[in-house]
Protein backbone atom coordinates (compact mmCIF):
# COMPACT_ATOMS: atom_id res chain seq x y z
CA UNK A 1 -20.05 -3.93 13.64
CA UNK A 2 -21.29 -5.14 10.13
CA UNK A 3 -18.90 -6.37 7.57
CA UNK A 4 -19.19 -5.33 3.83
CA UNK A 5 -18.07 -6.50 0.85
CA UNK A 6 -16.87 -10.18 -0.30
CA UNK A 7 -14.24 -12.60 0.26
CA UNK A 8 -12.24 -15.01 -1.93
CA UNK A 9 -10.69 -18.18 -0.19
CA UNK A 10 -9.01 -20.70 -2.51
CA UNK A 11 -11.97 -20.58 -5.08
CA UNK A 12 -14.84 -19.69 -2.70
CA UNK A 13 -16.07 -16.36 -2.42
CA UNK A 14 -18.41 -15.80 0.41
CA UNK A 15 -19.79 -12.91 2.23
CA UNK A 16 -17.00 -11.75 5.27
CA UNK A 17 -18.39 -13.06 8.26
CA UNK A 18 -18.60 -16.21 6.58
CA UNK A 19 -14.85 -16.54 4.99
CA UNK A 20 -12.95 -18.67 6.35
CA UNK A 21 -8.96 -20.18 6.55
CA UNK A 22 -8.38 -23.39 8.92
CA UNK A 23 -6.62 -22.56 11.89
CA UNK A 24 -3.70 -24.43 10.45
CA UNK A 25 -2.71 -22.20 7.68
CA UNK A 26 0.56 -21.51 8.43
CA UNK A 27 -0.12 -17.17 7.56
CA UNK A 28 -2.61 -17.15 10.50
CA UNK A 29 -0.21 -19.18 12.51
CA UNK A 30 2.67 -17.64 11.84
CA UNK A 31 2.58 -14.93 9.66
CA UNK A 32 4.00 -16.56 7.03
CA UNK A 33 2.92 -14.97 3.67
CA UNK A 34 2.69 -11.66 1.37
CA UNK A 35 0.09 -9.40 0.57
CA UNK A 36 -0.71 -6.19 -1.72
CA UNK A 37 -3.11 -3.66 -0.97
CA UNK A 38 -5.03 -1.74 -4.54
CA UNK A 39 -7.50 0.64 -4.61
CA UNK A 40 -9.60 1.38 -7.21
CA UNK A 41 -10.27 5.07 -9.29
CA UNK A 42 -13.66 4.95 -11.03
CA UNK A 43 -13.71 1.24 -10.58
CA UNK A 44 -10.79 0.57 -11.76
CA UNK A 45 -7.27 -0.96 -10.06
CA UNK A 46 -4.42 1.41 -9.97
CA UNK A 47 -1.23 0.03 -10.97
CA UNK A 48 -1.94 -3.35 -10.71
CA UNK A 49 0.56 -4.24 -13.30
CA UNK A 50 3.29 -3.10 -10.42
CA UNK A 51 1.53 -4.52 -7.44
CA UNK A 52 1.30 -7.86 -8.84
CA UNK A 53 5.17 -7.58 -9.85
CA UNK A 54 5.68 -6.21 -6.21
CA UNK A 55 3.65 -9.51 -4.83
CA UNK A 56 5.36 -12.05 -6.90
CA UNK A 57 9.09 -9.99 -5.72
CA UNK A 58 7.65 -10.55 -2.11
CA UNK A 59 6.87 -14.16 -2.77
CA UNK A 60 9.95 -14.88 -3.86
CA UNK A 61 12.17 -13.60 -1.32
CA UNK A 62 9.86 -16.34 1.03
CA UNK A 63 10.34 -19.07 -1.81
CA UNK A 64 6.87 -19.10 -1.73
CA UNK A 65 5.00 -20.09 -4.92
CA UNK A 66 3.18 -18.17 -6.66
CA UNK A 67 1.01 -20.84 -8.76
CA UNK A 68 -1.54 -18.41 -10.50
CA UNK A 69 -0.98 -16.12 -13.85
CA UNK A 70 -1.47 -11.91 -13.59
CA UNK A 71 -4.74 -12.51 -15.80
CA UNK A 72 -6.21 -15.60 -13.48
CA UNK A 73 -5.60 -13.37 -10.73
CA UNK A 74 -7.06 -10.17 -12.21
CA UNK A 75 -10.26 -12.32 -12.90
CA UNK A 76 -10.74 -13.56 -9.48
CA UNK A 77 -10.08 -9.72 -8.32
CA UNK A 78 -13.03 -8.99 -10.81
CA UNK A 79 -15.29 -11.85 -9.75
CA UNK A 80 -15.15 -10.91 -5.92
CA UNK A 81 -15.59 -7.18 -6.66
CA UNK A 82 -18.60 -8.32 -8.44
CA UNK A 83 -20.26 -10.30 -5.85
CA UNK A 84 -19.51 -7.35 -3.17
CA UNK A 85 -22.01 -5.60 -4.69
CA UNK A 86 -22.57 -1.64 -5.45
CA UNK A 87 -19.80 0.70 -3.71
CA UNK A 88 -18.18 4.06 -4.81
CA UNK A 89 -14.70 2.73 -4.86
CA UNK A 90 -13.19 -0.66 -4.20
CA UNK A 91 -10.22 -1.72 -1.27
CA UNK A 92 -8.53 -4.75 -2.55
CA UNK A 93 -6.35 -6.98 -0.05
CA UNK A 94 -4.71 -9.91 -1.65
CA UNK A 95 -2.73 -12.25 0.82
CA UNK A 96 -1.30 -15.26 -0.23
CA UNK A 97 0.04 -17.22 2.47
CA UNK A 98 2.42 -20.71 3.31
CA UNK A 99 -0.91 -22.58 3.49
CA UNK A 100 -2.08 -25.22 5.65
CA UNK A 101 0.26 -27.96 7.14
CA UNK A 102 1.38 -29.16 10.56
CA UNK A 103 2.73 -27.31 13.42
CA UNK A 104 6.13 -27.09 11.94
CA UNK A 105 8.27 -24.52 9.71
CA UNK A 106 8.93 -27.15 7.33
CA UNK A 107 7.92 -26.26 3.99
CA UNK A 108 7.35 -29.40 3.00
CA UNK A 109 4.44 -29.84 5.30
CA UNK A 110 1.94 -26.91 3.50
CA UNK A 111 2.68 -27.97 -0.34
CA UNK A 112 -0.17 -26.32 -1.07
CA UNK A 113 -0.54 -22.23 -1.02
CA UNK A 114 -3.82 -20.35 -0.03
CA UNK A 115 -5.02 -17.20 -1.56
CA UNK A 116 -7.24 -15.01 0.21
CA UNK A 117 -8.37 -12.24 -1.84
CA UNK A 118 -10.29 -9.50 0.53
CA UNK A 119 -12.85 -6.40 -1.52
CA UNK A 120 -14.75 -4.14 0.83
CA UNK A 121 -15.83 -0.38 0.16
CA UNK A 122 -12.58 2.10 0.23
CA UNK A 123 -12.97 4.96 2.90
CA UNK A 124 -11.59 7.33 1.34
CA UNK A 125 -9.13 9.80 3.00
CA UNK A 126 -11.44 12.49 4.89
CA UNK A 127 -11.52 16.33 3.01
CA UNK A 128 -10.19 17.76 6.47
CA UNK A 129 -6.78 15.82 5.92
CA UNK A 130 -5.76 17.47 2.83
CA UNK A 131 -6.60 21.56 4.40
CA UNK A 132 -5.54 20.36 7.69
CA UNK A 133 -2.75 17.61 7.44
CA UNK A 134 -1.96 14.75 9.66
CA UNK A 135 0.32 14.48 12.97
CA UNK A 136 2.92 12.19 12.85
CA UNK A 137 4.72 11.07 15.86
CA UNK A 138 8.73 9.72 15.90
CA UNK A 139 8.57 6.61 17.63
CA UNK A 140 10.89 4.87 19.44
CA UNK A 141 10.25 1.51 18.07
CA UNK A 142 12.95 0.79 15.07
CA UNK A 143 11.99 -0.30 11.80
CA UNK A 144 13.18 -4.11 11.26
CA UNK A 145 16.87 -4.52 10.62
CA UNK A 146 17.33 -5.93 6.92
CA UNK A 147 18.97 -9.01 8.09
CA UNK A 148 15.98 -9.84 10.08
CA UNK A 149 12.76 -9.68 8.74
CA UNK A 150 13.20 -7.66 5.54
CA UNK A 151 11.01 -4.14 4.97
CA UNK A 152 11.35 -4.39 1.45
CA UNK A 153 9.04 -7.80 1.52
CA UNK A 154 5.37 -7.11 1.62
CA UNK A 155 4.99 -9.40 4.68
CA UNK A 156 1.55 -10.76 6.82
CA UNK A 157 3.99 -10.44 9.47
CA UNK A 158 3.14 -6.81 10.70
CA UNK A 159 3.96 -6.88 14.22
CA UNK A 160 6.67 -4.32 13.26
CA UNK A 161 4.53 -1.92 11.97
CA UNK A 162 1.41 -2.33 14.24
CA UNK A 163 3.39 -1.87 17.49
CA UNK A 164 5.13 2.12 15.81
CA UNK A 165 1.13 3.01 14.86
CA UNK A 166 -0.12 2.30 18.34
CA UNK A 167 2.79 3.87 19.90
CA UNK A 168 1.59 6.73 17.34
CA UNK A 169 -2.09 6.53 18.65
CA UNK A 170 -1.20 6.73 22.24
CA UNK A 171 0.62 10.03 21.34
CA UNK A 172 -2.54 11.24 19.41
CA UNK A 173 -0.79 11.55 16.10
CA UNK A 174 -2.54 9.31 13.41
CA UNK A 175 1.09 7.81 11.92
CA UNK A 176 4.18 6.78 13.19
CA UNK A 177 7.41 7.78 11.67
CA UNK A 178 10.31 5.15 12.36
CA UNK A 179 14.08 4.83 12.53
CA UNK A 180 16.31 2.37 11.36
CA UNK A 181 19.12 0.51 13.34
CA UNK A 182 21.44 3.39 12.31
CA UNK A 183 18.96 6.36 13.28
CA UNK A 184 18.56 7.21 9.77
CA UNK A 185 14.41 7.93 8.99
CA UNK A 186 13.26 5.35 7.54
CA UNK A 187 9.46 5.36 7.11
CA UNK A 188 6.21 5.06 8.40
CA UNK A 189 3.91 2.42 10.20
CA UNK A 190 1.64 2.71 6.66
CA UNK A 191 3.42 4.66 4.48
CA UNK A 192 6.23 6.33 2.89
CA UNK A 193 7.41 9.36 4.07
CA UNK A 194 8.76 12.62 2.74
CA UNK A 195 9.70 16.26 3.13
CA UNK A 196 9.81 19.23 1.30
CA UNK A 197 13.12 21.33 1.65
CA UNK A 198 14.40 24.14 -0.39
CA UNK A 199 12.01 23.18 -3.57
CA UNK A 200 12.90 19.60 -3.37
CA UNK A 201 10.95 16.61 -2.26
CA UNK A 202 13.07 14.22 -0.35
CA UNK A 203 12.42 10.42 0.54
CA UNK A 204 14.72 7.99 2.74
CA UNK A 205 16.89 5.90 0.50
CA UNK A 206 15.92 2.65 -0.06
CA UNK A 207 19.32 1.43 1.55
CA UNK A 208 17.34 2.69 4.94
CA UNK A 209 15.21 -0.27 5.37
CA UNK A 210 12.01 0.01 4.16
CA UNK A 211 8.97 -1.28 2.00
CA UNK A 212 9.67 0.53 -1.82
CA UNK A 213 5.70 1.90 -2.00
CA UNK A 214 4.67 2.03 -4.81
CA UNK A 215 3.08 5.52 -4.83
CA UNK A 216 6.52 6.83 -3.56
CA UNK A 217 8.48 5.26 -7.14
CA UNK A 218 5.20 6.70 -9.04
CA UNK A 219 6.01 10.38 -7.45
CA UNK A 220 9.73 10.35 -9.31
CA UNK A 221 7.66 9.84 -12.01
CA UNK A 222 4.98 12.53 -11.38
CA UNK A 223 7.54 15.11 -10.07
CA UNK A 224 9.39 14.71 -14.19
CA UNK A 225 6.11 15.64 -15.46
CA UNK A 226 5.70 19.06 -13.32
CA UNK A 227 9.27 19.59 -13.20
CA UNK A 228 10.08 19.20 -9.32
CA UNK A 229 12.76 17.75 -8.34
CA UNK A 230 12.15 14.17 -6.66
CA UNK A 231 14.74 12.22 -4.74
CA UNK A 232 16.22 9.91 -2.41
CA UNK A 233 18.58 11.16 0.83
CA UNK A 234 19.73 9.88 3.67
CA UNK A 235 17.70 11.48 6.30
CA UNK A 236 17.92 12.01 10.28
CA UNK A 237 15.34 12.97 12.70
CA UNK A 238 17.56 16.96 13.03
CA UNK A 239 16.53 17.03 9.12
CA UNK A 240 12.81 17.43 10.40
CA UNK A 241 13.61 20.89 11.90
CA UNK A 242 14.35 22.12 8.82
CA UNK A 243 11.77 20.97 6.94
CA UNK A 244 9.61 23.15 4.67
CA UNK A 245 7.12 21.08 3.74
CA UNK A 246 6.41 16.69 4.39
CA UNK A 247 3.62 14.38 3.65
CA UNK A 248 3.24 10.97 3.39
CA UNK A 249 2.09 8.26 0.19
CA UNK A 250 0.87 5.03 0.57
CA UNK A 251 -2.13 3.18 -1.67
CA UNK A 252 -5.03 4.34 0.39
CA UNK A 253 -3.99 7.42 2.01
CA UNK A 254 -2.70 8.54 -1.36
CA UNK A 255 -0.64 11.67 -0.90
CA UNK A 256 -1.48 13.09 2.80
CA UNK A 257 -0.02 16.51 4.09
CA UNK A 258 1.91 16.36 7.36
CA UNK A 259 1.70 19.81 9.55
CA UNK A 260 2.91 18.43 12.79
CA UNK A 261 5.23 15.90 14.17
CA UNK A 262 5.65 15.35 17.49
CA UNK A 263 3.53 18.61 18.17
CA UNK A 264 5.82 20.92 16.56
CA UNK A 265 4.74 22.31 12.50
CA UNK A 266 6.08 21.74 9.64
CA UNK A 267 6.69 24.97 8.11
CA UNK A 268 3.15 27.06 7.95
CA UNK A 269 1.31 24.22 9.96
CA UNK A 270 -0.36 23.83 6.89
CA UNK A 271 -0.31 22.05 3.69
CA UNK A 272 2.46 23.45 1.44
CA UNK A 273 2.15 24.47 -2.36
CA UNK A 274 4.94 21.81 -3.61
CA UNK A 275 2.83 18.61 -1.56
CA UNK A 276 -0.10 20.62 -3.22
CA UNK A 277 1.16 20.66 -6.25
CA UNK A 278 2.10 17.07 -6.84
CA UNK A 279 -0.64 15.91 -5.25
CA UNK A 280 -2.98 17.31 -7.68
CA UNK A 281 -1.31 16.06 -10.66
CA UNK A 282 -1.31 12.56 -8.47
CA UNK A 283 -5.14 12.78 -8.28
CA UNK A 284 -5.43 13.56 -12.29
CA UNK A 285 -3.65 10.93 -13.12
CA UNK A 286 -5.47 8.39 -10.99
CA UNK A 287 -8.79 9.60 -11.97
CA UNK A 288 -8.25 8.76 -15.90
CA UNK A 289 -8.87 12.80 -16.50
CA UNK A 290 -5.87 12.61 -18.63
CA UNK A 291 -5.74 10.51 -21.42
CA UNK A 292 -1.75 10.52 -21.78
CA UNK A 293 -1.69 8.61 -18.55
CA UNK A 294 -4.14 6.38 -19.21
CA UNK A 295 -1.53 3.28 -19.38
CA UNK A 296 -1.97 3.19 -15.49
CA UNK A 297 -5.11 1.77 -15.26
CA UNK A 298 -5.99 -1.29 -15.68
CA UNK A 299 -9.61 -2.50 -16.17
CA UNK A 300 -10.11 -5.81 -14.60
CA UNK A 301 -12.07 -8.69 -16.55
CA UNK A 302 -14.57 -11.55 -14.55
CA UNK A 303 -14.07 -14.99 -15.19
CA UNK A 304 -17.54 -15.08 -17.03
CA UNK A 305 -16.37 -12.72 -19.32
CA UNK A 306 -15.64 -13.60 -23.13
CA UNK A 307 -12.54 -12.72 -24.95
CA UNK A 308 -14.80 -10.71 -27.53
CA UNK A 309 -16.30 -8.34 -24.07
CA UNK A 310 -12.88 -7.62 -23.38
CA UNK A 311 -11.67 -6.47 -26.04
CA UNK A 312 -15.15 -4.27 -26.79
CA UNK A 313 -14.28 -3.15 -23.07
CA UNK A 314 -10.29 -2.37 -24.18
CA UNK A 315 -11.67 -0.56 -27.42
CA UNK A 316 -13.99 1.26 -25.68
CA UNK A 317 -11.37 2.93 -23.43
């Protein structure tokens, strides 16, 4: 299966099947590293402001350095979009990792950090899942206790996560919903997860033990705009029975409708006007079509670039 797109390693950028990171790098060896995920909306990263600020959080809850500025890293972003040539709409992976050292966890022995930054064409989520809606399955496997391996960092390590999605698969529902140690909800395998219940929109608390996506804190902000109420509460798997509405948010998938979980649907079986409504408003907003929310996107410059194109590119906005 061809790869598309371009890849960044430590200053290289090369086409993907001929990136590479030594076998040595402590993030392919042990998962040892952080990562953020942007997409872009007419060619332009959403939020970026946030998911650097989300990366950098991430980094330092592993003490790992972060040795790069928000603008050096925005370039590079802009350079490797550049050389992946034409596409519709941009994935962006950044990983930044221990880097490469001995066979040891001693931090001493990979002084030396390695960025990987990843741009490929975005698939975009297919028409049929906003009329139809997704299944999710609740899976047995429990989301990571806090006081192991934290959800709230951004980690490579995503053994976690990829063991609740094929769990998910196997059941033939395309996301996994999990619990925490408590049997609280927590989230999903990829995403955040919500429902819809007597004309509010309700997410587990962040006390549940989970990654804080960054589409699910943009909702609170979405839902003051059109007026519904957004907000966190401590959720159990019984609270899915009486669920009018749920849907899930995550970068890519942006704001998904859930009509089934675990075979049974959620309300109608179909997608409801509230995940309707805020979706739309969602979709405005990251399509620039409204200029009073135009403070969320954030053109990205190449290194080639001279201080005078950028700001003819700022003005032009």
């Amino acid at each position: 299966m061809p790869l598309h797109g371009a890849v960044y390693v430590n200053g290289r950028i090369a086409r993907p099947e001929e990136a590479a990171i030594p076998v040595y790098d402590h993030g392919f060896l042990y998962g040892e590293g952080v990562y953020e995920t942007l997409r872009t909306y007419n060619r332009v990263p959403f939020l970026y402001d946030r998911h650097v600020r989300r990366l950098r959080a991430s980094a330092g809850h592993l003490q790992l350095p972060v040795a790069f500025s928000d603008d050096e890293l925005e370039s590079w972003i802009a350079d490797t979009m550049a050389a992946a040539g034409e596409m519709r709409e941009a994935y962006i992976r950044v990983l930044l990792t221990r880097g490469v050292g001995e066979l040891t966890y001693d931090v001493r022995s990979t002084p030396v950090p390695s960025l990987v930054i990843i741009v490929k064409p975005l698939e975009e989520p297919p028409a049929r899942v906003l009329a139809e809606g997704i299944t999710v399955a609740l899976v047995p496997i429990l989301r990571n206790h806090p006081g192991s391996v934290n959800p709230i960092i951004k980690s490579n390590n995503l053994l976690n996560n990829a063991i609740a999605m094929q769990e998910a698969n196997r059941r033939g529902a395309a996301e996994g919903l999990m619990c925490n140690y408590r049997g609280e909800l927590s989230e999903c395998s990829q995403a955040n997860f919500f429902i819809v219940r007597s004309g509010a929109a309700l997410t587990p608390r962040n006390e549940a033990g989970l990654l804080e996506g960054l589409t699910r804190n943009f909702l609170f902000e979405v839902g003051q705009e059109i007026g519904v109420d957004v907000r966190y509460e401590t959720l159990f798997p019984a609270d899915l029975q009486s669920a009018d509405e749920a849907f899930i948010t995550s970068t890519t998938r942006e704001l998904s409708p859930v009509t089934q979980i675990d075979g049974r649907p959620v309300g109608t079986g179909k997608a409801g006007p509230m995940t309707l409504k805020i979706k739309d408003l969602y979709l405005s907003i990251c399509h620039g079509e409204n200029p009073k929310y135009m403070k969320w996107l954030t053109p990205v410059y190449g290194s080639s670039q001279t201080t005078k194109e950028k700001e003819q590119k700022v003005a032009a906005r």
